[in-house]
PDB file of N, CA and C in Angstrom:
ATOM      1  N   UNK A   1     -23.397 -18.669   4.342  1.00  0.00           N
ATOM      2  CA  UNK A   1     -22.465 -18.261   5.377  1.00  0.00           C
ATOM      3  C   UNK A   1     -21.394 -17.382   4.729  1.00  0.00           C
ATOM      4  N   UNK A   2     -21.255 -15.986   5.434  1.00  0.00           N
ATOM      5  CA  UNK A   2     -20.443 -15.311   4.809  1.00  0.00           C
ATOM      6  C   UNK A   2     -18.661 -15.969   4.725  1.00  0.00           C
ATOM      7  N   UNK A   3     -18.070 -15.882   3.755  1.00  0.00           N
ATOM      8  CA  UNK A   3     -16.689 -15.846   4.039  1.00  0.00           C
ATOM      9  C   UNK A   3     -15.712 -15.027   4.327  1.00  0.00           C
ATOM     10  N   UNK A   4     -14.995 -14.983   5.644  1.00  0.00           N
ATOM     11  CA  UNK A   4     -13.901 -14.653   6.385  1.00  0.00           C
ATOM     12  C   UNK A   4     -12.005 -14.691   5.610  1.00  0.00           C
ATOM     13  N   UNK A   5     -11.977 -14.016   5.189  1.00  0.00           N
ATOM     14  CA  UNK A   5     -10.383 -14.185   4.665  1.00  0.00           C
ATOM     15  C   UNK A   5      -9.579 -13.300   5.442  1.00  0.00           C
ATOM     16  N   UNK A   6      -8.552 -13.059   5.308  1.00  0.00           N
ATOM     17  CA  UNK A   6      -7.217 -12.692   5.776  1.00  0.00           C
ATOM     18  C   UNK A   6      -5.815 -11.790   4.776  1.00  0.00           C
ATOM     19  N   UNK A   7      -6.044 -10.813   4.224  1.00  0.00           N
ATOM     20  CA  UNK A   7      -5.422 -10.701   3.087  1.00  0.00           C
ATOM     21  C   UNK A   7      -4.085 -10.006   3.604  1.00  0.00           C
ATOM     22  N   UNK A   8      -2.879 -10.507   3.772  1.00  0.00           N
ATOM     23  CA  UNK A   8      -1.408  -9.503   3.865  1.00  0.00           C
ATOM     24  C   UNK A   8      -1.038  -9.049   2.607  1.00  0.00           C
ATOM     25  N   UNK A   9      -1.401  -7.990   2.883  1.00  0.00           N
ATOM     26  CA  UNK A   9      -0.893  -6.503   1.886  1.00  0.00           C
ATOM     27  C   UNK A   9       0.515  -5.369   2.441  1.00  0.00           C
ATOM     28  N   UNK A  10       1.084  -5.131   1.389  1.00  0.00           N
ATOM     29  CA  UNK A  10       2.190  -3.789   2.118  1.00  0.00           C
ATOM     30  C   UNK A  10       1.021  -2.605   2.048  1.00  0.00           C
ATOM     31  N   UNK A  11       2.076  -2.090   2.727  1.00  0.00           N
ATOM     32  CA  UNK A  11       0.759  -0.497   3.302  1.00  0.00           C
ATOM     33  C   UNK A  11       0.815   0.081   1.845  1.00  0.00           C
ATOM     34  N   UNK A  12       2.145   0.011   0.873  1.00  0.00           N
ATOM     35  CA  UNK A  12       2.105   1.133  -0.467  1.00  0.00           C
ATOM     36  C   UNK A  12       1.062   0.310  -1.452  1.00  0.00           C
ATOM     37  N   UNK A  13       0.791  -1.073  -1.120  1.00  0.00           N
ATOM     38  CA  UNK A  13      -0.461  -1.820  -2.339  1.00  0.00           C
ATOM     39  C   UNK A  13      -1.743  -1.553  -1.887  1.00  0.00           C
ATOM     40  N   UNK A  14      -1.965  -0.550  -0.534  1.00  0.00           N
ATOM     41  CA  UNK A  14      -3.535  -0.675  -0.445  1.00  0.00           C
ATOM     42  C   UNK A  14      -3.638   0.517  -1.027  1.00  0.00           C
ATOM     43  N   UNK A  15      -4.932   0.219  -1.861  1.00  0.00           N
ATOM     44  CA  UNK A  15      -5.833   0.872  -3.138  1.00  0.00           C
ATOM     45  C   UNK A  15      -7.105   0.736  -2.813  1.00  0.00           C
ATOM     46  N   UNK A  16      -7.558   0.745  -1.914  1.00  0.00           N
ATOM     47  CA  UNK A  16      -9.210   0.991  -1.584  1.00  0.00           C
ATOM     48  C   UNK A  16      -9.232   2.246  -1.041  1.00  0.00           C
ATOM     49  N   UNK A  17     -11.127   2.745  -1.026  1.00  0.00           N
ATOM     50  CA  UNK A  17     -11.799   3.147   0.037  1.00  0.00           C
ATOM     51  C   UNK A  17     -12.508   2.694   0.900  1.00  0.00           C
ATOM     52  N   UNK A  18     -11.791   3.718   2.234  1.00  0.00           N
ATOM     53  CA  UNK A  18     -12.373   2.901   3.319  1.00  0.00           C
ATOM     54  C   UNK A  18     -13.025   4.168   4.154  1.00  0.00           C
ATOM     55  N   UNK A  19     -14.204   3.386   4.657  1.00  0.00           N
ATOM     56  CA  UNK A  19     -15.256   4.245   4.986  1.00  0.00           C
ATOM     57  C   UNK A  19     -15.247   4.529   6.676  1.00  0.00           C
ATOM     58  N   UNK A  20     -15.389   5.508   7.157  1.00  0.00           N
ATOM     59  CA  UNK A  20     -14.936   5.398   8.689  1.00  0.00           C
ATOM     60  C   UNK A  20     -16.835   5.593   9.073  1.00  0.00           C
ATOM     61  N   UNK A  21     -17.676   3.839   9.817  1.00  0.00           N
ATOM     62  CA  UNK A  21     -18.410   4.408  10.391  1.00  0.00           C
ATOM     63  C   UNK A  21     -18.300   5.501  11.735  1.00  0.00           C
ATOM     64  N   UNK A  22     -19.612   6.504  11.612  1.00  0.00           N
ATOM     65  CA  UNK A  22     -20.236   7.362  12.334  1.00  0.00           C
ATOM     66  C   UNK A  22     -19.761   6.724  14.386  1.00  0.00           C
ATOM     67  N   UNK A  23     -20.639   5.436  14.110  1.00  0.00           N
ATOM     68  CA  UNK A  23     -20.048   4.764  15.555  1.00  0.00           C
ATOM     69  C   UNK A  23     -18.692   4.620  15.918  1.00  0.00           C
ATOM     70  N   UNK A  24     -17.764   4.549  14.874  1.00  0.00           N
ATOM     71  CA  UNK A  24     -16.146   4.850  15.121  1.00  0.00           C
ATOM     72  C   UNK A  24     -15.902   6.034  16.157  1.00  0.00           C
ATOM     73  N   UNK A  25     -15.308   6.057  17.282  1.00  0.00           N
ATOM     74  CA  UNK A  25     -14.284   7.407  17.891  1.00  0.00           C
ATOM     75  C   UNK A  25     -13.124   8.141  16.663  1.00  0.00           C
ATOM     76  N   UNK A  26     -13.192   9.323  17.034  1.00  0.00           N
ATOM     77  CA  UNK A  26     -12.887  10.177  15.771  1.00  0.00           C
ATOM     78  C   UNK A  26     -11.062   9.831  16.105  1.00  0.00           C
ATOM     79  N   UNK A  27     -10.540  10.301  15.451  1.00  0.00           N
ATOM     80  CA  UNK A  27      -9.008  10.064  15.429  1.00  0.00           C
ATOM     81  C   UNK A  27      -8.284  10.839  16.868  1.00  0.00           C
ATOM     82  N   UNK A  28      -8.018  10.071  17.979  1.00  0.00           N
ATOM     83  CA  UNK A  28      -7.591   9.866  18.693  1.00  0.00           C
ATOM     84  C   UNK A  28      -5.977   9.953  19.005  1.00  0.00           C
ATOM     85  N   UNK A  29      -4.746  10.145  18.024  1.00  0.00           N
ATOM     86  CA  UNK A  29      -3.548   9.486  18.397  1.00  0.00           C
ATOM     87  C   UNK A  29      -3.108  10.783  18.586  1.00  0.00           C
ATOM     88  N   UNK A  30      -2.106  10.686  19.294  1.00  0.00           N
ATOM     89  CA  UNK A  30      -1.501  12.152  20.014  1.00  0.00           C
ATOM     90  C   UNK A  30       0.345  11.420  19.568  1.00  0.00           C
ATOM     91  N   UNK A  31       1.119  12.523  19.572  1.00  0.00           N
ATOM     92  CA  UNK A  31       2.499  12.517  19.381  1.00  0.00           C
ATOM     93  C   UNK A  31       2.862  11.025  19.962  1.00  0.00           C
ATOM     94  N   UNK A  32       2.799  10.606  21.389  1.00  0.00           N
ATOM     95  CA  UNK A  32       3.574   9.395  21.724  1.00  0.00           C
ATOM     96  C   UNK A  32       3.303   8.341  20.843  1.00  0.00           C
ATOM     97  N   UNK A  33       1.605   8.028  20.216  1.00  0.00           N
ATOM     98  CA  UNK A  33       1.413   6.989  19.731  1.00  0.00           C
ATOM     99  C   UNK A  33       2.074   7.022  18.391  1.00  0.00           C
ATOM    100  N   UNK A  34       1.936   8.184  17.777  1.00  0.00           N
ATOM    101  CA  UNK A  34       2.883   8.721  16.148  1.00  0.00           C
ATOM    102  C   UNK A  34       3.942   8.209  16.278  1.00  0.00           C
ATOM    103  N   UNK A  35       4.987   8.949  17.294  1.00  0.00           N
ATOM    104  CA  UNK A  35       6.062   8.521  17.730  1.00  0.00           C
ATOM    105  C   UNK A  35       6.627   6.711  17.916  1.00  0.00           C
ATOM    106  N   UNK A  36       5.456   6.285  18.575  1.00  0.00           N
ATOM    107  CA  UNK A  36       5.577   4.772  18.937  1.00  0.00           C
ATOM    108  C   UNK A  36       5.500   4.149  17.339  1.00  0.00           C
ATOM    109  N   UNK A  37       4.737   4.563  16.627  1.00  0.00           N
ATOM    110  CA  UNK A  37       4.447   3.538  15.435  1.00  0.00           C
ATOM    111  C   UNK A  37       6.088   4.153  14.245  1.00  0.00           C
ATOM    112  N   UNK A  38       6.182   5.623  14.694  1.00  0.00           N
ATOM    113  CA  UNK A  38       7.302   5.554  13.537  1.00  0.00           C
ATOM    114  C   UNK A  38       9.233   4.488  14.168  1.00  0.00           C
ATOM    115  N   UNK A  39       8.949   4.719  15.354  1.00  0.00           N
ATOM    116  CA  UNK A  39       9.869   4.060  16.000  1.00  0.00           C
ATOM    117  C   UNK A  39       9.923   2.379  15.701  1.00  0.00           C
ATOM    118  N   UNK A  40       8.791   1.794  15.883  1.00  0.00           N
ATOM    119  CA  UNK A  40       8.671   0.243  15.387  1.00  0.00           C
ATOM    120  C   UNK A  40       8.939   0.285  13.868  1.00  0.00           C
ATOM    121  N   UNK A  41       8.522   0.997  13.424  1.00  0.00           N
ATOM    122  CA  UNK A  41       9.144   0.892  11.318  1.00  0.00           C
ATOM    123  C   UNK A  41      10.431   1.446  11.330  1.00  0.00           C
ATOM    124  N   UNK A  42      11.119   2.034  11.959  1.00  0.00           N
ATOM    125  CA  UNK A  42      12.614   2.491  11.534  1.00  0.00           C
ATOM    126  C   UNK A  42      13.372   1.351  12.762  1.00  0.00           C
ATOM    127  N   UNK A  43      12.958   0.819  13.726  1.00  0.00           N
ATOM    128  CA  UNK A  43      13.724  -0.364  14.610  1.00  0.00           C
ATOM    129  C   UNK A  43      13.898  -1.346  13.433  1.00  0.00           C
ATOM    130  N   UNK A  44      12.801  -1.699  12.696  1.00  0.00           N
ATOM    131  CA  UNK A  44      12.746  -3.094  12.143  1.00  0.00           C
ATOM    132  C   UNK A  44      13.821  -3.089  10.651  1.00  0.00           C
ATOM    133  N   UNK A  45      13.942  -2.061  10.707  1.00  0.00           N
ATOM    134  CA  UNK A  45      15.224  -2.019   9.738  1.00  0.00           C
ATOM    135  C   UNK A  45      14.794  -2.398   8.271  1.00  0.00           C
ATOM    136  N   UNK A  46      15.671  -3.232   7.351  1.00  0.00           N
ATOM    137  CA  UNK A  46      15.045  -3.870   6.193  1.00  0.00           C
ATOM    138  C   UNK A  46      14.170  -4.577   5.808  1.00  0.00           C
ATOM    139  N   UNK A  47      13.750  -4.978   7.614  1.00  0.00           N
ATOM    140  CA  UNK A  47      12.972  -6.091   7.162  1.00  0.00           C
ATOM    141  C   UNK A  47      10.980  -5.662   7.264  1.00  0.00           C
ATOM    142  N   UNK A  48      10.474  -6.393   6.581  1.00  0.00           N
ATOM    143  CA  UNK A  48       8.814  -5.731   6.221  1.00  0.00           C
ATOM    144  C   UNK A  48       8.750  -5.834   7.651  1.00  0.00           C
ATOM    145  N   UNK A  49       7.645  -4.423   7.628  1.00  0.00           N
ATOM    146  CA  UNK A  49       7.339  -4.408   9.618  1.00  0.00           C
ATOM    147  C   UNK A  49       5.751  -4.944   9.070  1.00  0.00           C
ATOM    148  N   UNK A  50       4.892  -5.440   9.826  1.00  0.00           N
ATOM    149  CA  UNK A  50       3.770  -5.864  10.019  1.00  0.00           C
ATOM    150  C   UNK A  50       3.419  -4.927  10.945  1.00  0.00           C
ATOM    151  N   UNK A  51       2.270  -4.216  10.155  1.00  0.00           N
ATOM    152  CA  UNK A  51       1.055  -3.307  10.864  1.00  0.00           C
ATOM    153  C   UNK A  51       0.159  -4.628  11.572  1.00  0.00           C
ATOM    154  N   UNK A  52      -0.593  -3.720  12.730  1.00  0.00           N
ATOM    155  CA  UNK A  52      -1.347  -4.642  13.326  1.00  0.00           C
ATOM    156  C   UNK A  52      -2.203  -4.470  12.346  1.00  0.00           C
ATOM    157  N   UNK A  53      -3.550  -5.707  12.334  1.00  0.00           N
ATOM    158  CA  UNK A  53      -4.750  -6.008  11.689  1.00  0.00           C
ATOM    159  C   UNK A  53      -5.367  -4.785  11.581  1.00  0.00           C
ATOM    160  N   UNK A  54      -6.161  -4.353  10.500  1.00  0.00           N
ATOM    161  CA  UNK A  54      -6.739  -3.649   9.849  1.00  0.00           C
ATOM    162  C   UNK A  54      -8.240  -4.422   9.728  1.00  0.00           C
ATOM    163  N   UNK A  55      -9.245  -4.136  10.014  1.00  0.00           N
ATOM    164  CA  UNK A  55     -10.425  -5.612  10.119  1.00  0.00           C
ATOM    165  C   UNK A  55     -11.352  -4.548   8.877  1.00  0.00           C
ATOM    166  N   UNK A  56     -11.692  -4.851   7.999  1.00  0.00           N
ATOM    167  CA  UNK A  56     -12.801  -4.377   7.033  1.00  0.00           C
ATOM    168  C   UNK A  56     -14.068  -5.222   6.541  1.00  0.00           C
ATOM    169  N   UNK A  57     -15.244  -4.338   6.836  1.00  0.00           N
ATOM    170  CA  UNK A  57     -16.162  -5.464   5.774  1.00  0.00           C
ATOM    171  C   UNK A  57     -16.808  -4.771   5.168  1.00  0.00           C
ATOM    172  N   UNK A  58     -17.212  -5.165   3.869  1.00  0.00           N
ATOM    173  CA  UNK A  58     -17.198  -4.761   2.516  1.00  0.00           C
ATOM    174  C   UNK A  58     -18.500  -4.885   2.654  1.00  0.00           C
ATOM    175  N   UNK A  59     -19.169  -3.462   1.588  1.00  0.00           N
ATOM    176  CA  UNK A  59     -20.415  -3.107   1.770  1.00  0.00           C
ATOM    177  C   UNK A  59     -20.860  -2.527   1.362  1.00  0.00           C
ATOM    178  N   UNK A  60     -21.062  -3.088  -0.049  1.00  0.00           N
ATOM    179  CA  UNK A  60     -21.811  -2.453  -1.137  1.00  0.00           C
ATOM    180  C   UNK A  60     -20.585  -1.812  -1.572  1.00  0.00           C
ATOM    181  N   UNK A  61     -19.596  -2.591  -2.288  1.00  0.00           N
ATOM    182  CA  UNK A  61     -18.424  -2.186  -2.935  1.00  0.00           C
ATOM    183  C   UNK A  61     -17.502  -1.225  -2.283  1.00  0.00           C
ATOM    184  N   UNK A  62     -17.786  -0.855  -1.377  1.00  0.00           N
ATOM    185  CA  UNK A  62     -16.788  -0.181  -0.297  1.00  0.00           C
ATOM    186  C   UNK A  62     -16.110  -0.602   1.332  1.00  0.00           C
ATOM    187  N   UNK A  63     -15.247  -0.397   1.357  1.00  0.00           N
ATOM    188  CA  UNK A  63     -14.763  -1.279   2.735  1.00  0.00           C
ATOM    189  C   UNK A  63     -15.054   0.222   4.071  1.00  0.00           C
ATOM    190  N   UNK A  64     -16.177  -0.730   5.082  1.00  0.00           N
ATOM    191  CA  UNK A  64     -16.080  -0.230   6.054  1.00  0.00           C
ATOM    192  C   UNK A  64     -15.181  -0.645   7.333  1.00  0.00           C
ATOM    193  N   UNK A  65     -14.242   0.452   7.838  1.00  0.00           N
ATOM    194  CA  UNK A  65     -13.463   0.155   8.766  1.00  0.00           C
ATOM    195  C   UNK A  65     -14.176  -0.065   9.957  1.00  0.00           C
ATOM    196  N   UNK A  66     -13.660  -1.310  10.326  1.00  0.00           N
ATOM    197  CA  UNK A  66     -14.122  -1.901  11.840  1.00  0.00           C
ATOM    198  C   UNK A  66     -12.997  -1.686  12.777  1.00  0.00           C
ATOM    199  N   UNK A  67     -11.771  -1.998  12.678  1.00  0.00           N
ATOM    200  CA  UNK A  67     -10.721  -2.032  13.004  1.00  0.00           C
ATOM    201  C   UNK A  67     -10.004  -1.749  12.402  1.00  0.00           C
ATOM    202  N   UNK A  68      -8.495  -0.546  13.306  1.00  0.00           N
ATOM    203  CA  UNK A  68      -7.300  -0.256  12.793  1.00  0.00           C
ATOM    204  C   UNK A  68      -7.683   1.171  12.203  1.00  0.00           C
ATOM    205  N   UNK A  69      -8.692   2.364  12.369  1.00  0.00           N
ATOM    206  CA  UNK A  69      -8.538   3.157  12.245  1.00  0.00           C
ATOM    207  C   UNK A  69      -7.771   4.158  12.498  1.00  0.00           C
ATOM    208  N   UNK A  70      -7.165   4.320  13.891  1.00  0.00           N
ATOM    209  CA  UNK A  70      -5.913   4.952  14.432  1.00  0.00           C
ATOM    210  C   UNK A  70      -4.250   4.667  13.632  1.00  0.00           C
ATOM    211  N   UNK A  71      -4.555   3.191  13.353  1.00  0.00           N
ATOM    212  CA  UNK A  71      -3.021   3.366  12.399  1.00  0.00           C
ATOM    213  C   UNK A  71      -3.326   3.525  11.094  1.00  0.00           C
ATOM    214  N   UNK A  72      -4.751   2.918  10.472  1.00  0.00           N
ATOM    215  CA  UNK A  72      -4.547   3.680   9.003  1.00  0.00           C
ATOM    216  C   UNK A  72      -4.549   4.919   8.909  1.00  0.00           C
ATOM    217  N   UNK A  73      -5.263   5.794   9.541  1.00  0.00           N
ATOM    218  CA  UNK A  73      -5.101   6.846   9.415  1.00  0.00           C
ATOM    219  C   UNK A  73      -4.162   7.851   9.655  1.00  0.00           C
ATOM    220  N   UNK A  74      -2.944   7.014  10.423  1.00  0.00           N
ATOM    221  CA  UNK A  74      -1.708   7.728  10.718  1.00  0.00           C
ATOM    222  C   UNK A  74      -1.096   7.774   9.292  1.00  0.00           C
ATOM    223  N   UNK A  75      -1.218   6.689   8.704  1.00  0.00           N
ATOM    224  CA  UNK A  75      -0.929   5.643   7.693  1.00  0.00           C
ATOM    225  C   UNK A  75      -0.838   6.473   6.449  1.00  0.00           C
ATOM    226  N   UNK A  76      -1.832   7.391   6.908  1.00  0.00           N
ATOM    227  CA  UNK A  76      -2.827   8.150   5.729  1.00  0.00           C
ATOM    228  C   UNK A  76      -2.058   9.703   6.209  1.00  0.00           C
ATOM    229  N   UNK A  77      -1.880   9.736   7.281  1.00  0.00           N
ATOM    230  CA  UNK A  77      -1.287  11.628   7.158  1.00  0.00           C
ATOM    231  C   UNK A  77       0.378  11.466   6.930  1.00  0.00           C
ATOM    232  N   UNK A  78       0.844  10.332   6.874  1.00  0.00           N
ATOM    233  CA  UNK A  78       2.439  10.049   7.138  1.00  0.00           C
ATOM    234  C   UNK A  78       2.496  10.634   5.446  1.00  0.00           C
ATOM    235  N   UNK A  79       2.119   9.557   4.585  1.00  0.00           N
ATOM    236  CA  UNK A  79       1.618   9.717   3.271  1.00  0.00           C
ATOM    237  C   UNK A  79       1.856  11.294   2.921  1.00  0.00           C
ATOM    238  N   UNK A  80       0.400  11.958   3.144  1.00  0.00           N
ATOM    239  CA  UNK A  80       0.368  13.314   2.697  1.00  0.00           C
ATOM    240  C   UNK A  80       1.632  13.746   3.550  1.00  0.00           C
ATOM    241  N   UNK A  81       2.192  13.959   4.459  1.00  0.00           N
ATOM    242  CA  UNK A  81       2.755  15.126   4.871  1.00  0.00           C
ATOM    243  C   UNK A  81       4.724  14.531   4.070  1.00  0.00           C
ATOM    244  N   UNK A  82       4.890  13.452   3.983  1.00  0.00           N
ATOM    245  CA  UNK A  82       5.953  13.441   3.108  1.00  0.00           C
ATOM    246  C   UNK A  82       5.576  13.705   1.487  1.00  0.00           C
ATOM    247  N   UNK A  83       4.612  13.410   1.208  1.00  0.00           N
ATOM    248  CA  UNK A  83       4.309  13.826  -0.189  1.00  0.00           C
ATOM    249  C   UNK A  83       4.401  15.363  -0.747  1.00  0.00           C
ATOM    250  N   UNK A  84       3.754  16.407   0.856  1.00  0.00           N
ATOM    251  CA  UNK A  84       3.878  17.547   0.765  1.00  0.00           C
ATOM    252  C   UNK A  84       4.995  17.960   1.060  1.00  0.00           C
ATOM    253  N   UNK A  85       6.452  17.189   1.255  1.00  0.00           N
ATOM    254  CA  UNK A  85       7.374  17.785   1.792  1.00  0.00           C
ATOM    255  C   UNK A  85       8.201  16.972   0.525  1.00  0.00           C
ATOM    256  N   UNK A  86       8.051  16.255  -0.168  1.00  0.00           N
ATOM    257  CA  UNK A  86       9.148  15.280  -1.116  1.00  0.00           C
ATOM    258  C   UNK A  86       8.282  15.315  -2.149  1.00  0.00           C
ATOM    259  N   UNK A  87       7.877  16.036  -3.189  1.00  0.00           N
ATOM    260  CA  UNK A  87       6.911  15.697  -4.232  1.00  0.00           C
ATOM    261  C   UNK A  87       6.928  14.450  -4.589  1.00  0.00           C
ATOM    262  N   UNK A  88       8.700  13.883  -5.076  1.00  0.00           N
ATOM    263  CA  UNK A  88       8.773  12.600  -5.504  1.00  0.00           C
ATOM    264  C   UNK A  88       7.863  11.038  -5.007  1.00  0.00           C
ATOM    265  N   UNK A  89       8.170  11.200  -3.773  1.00  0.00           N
ATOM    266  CA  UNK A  89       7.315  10.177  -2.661  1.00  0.00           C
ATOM    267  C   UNK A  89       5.483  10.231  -2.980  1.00  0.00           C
ATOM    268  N   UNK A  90       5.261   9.558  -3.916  1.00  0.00           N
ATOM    269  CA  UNK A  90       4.052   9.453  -4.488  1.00  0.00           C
ATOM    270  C   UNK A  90       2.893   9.191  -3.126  1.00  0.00           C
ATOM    271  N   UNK A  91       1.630  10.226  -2.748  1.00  0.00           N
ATOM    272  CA  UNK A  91       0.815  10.004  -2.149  1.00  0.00           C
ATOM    273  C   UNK A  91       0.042   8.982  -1.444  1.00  0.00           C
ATOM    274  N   UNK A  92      -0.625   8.323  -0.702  1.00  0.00           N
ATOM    275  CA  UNK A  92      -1.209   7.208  -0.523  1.00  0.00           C
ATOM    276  C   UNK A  92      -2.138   7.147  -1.574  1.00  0.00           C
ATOM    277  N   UNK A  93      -2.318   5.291  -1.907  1.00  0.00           N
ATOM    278  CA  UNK A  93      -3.245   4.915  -3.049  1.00  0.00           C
ATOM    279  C   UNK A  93      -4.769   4.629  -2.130  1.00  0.00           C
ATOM    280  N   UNK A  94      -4.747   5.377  -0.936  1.00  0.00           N
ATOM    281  CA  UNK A  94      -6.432   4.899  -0.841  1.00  0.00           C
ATOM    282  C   UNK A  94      -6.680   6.184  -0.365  1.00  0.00           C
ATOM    283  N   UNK A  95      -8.235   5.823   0.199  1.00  0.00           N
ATOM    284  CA  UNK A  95      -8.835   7.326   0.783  1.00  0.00           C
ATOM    285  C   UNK A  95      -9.465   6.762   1.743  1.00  0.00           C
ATOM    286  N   UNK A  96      -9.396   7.857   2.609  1.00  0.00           N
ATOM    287  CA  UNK A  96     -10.643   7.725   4.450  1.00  0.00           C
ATOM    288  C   UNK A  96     -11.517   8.601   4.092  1.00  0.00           C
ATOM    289  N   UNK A  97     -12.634   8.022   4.290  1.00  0.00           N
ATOM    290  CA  UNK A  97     -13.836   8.594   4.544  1.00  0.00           C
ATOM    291  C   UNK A  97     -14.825   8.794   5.506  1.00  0.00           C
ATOM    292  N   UNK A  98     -15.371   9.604   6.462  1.00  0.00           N
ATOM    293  CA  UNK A  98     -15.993   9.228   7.740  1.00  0.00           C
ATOM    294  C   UNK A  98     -17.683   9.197   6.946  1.00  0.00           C
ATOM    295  N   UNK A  99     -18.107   8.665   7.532  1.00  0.00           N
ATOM    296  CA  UNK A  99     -19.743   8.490   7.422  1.00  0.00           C
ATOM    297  C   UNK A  99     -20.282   9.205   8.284  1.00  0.00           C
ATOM    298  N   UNK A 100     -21.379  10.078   7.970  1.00  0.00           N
ATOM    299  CA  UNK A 100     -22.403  10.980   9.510  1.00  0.00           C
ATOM    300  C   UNK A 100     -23.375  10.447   9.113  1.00  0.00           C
TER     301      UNK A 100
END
């Protein structure tokens, strides 16, 4: 029987690749939802904001995304586009990958 865990991570400790299956809808989020997710991390002030669940299963040493593609991947351009605008602000430590 496979085992089910639960791992809380901050968004700057994830260090995987994650694989976007083919059956996934392609990236979807338009300004309001951007907007909505940067608004809940600057409301919550000092304190750690909790991303919703991220669901992965691992597969053949790589994590395929089941769930939470729309916010990692916001997750993932927030990253580059302050990195490209603040050199200092070190890049995201993982990578998206789509599968065809």
């Amino acid at each position: 029987m496979p085992s089910n865990s639960l791992n809380l991570q901050l968004v700057r400790k994830i260090s995987d690749d994650f694989y976007v299956p083919s059956y996934q809808r392609g990236y979807r989020w338009g300004q309001l939802e951007v907007e909505s997710l940067l608004n809940d991390v600057r409301n919550n002030g000092n304190k750690p904001y909790c991303l919703q669940p991220i669901v992965v299963k691992k597969n053949a040493g790589k994590f395929d995304l089941i769930d939470g593609q729309q916010r990692l991947t916001t997750i993932y351009l927030i990253y580059k586009y302050m990195h490209s605008c603040i050199p200092d602000i070190k890049p995201a430590h993982f990578t998206l990958r789509v599968i065809l």
